[in-house]
C-alpha atoms as a PDB file:
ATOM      1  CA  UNK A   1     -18.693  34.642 176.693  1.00  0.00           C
ATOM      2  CA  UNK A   2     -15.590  34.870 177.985  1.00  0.00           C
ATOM      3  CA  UNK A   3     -14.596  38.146 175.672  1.00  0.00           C
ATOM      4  CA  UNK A   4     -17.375  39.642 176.755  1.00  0.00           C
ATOM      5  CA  UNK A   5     -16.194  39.118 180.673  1.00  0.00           C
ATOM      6  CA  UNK A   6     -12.911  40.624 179.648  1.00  0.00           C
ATOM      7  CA  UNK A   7     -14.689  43.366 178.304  1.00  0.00           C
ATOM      8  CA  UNK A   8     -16.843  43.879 181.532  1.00  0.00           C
ATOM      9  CA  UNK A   9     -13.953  43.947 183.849  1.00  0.00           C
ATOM     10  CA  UNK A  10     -11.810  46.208 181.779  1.00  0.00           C
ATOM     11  CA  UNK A  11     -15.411  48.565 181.783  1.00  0.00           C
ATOM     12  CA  UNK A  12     -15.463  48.071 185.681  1.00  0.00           C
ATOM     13  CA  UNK A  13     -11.216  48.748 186.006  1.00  0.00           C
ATOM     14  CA  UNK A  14     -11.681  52.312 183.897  1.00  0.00           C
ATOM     15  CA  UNK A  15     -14.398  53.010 186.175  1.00  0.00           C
ATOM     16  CA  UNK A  16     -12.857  52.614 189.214  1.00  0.00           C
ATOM     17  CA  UNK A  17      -9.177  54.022 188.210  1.00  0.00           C
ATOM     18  CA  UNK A  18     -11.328  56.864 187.483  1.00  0.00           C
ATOM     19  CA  UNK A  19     -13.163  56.993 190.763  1.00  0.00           C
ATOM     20  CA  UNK A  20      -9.723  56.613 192.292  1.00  0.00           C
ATOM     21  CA  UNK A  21      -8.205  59.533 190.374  1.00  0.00           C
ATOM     22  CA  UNK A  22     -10.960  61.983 191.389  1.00  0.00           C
ATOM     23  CA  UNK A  23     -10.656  60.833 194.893  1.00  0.00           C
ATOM     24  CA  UNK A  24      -6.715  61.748 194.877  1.00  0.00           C
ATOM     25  CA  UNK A  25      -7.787  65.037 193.198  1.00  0.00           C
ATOM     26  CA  UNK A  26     -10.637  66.369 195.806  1.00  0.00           C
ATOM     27  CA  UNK A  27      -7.595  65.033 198.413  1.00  0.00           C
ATOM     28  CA  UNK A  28      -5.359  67.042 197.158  1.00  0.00           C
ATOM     29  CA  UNK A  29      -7.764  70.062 197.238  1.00  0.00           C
ATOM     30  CA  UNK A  30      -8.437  70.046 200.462  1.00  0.00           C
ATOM     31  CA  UNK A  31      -5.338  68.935 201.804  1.00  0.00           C
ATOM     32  CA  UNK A  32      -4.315  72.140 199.809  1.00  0.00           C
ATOM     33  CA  UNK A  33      -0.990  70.359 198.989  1.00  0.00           C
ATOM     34  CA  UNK A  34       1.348  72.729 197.228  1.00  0.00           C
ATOM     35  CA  UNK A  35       1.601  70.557 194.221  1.00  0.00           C
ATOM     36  CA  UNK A  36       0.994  73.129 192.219  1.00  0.00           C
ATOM     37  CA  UNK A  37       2.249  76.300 193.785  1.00  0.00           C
ATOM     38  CA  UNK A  38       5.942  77.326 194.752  1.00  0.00           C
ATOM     39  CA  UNK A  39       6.387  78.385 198.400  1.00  0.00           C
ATOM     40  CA  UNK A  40       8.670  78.473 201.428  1.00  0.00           C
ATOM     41  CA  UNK A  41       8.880  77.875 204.867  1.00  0.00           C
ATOM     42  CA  UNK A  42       9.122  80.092 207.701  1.00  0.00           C
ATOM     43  CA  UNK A  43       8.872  80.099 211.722  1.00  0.00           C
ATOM     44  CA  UNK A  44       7.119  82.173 214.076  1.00  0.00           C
ATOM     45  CA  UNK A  45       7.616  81.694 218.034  1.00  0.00           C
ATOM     46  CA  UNK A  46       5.504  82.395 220.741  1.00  0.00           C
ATOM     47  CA  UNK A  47       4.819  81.859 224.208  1.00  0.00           C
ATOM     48  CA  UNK A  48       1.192  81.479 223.794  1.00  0.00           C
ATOM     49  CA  UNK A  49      -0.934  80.144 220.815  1.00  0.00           C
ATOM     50  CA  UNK A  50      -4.073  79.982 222.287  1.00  0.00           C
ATOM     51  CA  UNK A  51      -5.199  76.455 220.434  1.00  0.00           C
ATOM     52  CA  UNK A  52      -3.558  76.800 217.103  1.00  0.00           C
ATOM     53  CA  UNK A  53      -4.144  73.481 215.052  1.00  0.00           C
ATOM     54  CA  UNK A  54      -2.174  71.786 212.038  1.00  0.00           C
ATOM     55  CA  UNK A  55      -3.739  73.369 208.958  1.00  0.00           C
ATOM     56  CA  UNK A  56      -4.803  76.859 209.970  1.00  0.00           C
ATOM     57  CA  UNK A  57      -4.595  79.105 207.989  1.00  0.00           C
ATOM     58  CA  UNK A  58      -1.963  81.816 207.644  1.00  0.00           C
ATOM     59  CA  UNK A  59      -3.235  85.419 206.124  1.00  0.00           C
ATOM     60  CA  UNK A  60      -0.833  88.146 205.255  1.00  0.00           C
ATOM     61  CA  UNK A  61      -2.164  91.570 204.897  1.00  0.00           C
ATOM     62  CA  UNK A  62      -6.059  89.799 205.117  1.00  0.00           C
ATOM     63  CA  UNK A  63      -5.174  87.110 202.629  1.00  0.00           C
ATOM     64  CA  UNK A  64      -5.171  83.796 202.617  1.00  0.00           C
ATOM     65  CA  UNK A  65      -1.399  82.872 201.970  1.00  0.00           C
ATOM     66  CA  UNK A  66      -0.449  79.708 203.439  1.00  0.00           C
ATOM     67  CA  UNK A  67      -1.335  76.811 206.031  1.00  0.00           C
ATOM     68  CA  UNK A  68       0.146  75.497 209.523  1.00  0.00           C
ATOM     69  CA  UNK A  69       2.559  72.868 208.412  1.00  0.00           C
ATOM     70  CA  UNK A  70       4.360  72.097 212.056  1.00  0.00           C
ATOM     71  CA  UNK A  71       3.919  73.065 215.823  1.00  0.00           C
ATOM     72  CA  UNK A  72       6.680  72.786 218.156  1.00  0.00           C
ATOM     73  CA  UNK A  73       7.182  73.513 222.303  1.00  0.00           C
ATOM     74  CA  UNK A  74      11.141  74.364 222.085  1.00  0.00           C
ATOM     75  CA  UNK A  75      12.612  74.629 225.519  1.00  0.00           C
ATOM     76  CA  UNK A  76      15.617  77.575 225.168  1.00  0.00           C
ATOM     77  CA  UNK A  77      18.247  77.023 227.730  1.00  0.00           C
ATOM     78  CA  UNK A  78      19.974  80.378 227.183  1.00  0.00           C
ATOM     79  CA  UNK A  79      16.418  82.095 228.635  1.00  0.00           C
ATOM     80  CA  UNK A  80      15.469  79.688 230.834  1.00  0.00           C
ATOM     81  CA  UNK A  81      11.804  79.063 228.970  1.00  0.00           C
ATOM     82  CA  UNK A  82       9.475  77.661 226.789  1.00  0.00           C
ATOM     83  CA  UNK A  83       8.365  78.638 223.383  1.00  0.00           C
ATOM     84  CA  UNK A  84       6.618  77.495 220.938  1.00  0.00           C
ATOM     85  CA  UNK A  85       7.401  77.380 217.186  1.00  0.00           C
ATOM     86  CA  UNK A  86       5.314  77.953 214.124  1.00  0.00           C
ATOM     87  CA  UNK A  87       6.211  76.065 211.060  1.00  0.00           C
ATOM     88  CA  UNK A  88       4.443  78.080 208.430  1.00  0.00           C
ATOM     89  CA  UNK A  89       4.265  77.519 204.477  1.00  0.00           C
ATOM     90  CA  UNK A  90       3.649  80.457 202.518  1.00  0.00           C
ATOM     91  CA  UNK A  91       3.437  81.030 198.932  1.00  0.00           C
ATOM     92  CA  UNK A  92       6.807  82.234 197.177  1.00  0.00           C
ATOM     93  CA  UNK A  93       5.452  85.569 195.564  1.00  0.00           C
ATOM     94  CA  UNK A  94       4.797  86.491 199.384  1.00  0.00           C
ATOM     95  CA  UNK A  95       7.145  88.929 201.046  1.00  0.00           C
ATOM     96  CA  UNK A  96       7.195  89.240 204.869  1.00  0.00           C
ATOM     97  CA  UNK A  97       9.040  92.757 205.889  1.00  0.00           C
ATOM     98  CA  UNK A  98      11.236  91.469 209.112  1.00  0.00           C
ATOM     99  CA  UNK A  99       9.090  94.363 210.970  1.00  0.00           C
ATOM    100  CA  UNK A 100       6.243  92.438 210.052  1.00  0.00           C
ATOM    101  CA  UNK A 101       3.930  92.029 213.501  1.00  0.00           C
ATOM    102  CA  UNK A 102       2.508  88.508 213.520  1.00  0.00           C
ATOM    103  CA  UNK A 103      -0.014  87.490 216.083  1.00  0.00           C
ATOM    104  CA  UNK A 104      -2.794  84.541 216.488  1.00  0.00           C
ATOM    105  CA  UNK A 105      -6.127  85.589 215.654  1.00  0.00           C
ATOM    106  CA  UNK A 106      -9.685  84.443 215.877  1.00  0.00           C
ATOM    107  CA  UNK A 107     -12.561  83.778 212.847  1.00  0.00           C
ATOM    108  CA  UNK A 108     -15.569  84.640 214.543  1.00  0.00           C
ATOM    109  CA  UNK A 109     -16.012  85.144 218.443  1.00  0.00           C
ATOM    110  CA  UNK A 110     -15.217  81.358 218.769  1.00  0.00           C
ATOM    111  CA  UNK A 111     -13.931  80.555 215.612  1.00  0.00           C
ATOM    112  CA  UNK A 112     -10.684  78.879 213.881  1.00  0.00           C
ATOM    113  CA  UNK A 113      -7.344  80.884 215.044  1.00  0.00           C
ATOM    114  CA  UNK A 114      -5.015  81.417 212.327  1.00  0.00           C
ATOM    115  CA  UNK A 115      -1.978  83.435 211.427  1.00  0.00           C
ATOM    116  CA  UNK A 116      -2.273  86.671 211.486  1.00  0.00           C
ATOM    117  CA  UNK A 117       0.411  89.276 209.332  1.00  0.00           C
ATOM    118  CA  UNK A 118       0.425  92.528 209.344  1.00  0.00           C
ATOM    119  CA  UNK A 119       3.142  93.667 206.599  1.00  0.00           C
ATOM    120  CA  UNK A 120       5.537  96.139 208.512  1.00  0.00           C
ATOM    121  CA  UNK A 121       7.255  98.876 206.578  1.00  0.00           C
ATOM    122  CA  UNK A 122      10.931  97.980 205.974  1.00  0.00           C
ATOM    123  CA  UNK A 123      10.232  96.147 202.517  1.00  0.00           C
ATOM    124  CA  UNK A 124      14.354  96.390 201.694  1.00  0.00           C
ATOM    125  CA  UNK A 125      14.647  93.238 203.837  1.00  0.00           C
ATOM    126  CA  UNK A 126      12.458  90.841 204.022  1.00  0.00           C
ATOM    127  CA  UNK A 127      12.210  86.886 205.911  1.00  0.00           C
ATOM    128  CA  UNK A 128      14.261  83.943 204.262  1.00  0.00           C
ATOM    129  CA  UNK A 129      13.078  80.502 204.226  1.00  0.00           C
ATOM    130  CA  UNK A 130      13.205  78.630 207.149  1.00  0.00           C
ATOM    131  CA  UNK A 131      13.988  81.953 209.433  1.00  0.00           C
ATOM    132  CA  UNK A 132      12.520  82.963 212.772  1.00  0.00           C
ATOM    133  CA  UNK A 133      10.205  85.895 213.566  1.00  0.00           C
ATOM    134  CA  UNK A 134       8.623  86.716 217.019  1.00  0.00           C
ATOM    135  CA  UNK A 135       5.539  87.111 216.930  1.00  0.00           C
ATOM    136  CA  UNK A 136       3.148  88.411 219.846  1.00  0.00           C
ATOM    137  CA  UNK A 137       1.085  86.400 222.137  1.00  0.00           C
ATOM    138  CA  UNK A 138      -2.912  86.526 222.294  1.00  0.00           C
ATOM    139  CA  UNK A 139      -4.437  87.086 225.954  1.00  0.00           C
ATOM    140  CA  UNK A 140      -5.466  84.055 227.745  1.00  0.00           C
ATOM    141  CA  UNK A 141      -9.215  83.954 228.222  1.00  0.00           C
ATOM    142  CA  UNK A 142      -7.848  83.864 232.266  1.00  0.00           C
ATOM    143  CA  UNK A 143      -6.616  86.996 232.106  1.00  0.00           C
ATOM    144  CA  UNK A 144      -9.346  88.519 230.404  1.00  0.00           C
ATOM    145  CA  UNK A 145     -11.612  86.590 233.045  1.00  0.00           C
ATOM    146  CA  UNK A 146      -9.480  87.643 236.046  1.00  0.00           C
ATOM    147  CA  UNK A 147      -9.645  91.640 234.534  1.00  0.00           C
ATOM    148  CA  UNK A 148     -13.395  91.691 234.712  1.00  0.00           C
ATOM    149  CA  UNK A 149     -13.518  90.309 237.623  1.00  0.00           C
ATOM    150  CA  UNK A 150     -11.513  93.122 239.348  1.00  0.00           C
ATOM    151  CA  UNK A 151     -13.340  95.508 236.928  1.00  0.00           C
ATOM    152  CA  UNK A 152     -16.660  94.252 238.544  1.00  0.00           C
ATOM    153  CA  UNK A 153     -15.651  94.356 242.093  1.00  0.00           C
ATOM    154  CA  UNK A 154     -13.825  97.917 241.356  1.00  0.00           C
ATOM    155  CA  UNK A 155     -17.502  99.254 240.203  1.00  0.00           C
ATOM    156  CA  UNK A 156     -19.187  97.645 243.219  1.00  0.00           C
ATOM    157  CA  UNK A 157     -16.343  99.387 245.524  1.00  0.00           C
ATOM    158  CA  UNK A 158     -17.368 102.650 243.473  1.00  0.00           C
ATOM    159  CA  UNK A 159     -21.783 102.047 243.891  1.00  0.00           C
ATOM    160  CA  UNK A 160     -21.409 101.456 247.472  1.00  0.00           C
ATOM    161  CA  UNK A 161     -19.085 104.607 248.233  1.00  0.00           C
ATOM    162  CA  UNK A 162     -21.693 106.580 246.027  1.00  0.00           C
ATOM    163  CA  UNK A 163     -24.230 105.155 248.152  1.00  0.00           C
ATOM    164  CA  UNK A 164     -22.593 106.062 251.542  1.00  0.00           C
ATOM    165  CA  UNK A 165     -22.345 109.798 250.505  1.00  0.00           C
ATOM    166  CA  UNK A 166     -18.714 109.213 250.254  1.00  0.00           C
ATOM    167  CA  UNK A 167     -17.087 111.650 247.645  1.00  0.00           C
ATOM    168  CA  UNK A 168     -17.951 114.271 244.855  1.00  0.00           C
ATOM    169  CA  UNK A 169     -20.508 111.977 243.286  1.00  0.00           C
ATOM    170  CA  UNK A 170     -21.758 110.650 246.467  1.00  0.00           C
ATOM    171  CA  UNK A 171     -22.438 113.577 247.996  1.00  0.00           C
ATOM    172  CA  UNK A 172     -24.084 115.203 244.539  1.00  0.00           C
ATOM    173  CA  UNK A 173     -26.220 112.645 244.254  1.00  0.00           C
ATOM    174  CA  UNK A 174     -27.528 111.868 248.474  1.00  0.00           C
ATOM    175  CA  UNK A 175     -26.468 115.331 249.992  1.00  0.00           C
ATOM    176  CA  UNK A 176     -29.737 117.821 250.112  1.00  0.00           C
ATOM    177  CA  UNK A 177     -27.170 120.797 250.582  1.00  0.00           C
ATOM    178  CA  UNK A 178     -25.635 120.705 247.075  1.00  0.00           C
ATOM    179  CA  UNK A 179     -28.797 120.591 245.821  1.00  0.00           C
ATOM    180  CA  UNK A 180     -30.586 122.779 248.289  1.00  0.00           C
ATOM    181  CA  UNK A 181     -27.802 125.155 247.819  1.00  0.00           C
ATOM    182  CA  UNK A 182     -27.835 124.649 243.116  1.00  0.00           C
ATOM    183  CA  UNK A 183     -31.856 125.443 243.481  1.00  0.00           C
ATOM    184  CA  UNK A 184     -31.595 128.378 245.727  1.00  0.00           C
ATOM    185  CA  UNK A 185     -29.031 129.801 243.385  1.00  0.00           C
ATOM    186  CA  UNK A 186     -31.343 129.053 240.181  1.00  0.00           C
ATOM    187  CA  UNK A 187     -33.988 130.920 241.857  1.00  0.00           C
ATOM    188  CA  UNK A 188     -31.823 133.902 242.491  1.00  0.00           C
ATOM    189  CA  UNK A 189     -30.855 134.302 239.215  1.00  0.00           C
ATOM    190  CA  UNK A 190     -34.184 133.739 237.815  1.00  0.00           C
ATOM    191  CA  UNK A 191     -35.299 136.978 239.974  1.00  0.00           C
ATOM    192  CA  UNK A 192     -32.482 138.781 239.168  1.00  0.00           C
ATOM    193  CA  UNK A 193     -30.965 137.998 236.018  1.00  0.00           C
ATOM    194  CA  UNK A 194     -28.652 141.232 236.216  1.00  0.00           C
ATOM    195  CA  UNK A 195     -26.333 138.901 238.249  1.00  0.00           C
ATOM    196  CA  UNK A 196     -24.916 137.276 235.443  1.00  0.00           C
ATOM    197  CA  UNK A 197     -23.593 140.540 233.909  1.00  0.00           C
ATOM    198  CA  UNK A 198     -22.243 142.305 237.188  1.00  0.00           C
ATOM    199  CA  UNK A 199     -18.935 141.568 237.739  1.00  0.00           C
ATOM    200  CA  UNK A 200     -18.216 141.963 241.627  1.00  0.00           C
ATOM    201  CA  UNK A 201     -15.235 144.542 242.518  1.00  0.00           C
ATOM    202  CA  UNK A 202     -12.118 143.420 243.751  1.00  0.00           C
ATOM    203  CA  UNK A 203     -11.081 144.205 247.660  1.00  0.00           C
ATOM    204  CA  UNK A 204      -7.494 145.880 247.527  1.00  0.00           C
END
């Protein structure tokens, strides 16, 4: 009896080491630890990240390259202002030209932001680990907000002048004497069509 409790229990421990070690593994996975792949580190600054989380993504040329490791608001003395810094892993066979233009984009209307890269031309030198690249700031859904508001009230301005006869397109569209004036001209021409052809003589 008691071997065959020993037994049991040394059944149940292989079972659940090996529970454990699968757990660790599908961890690992989606942590996307870089156990297994060499990378480095680099930093991108901005002023604006528009909601960019821990673990986005980072994509370099459309790829999927590396992951959000650190965010940082960095106060710079010597410009009197705020940025904020990127800490970015990327895989080690990755080459960023230092004309690279990085910028935060969007899966999806209202999808995940991520990294954005778009490889530059200058591939004789190329980011270093742990080295700084600007990169350029989305538009704030204010701004965009603010723009169409002044868009809207712009095209009202515009309706209502149309409206009120007020310039070309006003008065093409609500003054009878342009069009009075386009139909009697139609009509001339239709009776005499010669008029197209005759070219008038010049007074000296």
């Amino acid at each position: 009896m008691v071997f065959g409790k020993s037994k049991l229990e040394m059944k149940v421990g292989i079972f659940v080491f090996g529970g454990l070690m699968i757990l660790a593994m599908f961890v690992f996975l989606i942590g996307k630890f870089e156990t297994w792949t060499v990378g480095y580190r680099v930093n991108f600054t901005f002023n604006f990240v528009n909601g960019v989380k821990l673990g986005a993504p980072v994509r370099f040329a459309g790829v999927d390259v590396g992951e959000v490791k650190d965010i940082k608001c960095l106060f710079l003395p010597q410009d009197n202002k705020t940025v904020v810094k990127i800490n970015c892993w990327v895989k080690n066979d990755i080459k960023i030209p230092r004309d690279s233009n990085v910028w935060v984009n969007t899966l999806g209307l209202l999808g995940e932001k991520y990294i954005e890269v778009m490889p530059g031309e200058d591939y004789g030198d190329f980011l270093t680990a742990n080295q700084d690249l600007a990169g350029v700031d989305p538009v704030p859904m204010q701004e965009v907000t603010e723009l169409a508001k002044k868009i809207a009230t712009n095209l009202d301005n515009i309706i209502a002048k149309i409206k009120n006869k007020e310039g070309t397109i006003g008065k093409l569209f609500f003054d009878d004497t342009i069009y009075n004036d386009l139909e009697a001209l139609v009509q001339d021409l239709r009776k005499n069509p010669w008029k197209l052809f005759f070219k008038t003589k010049e007074k000296k």
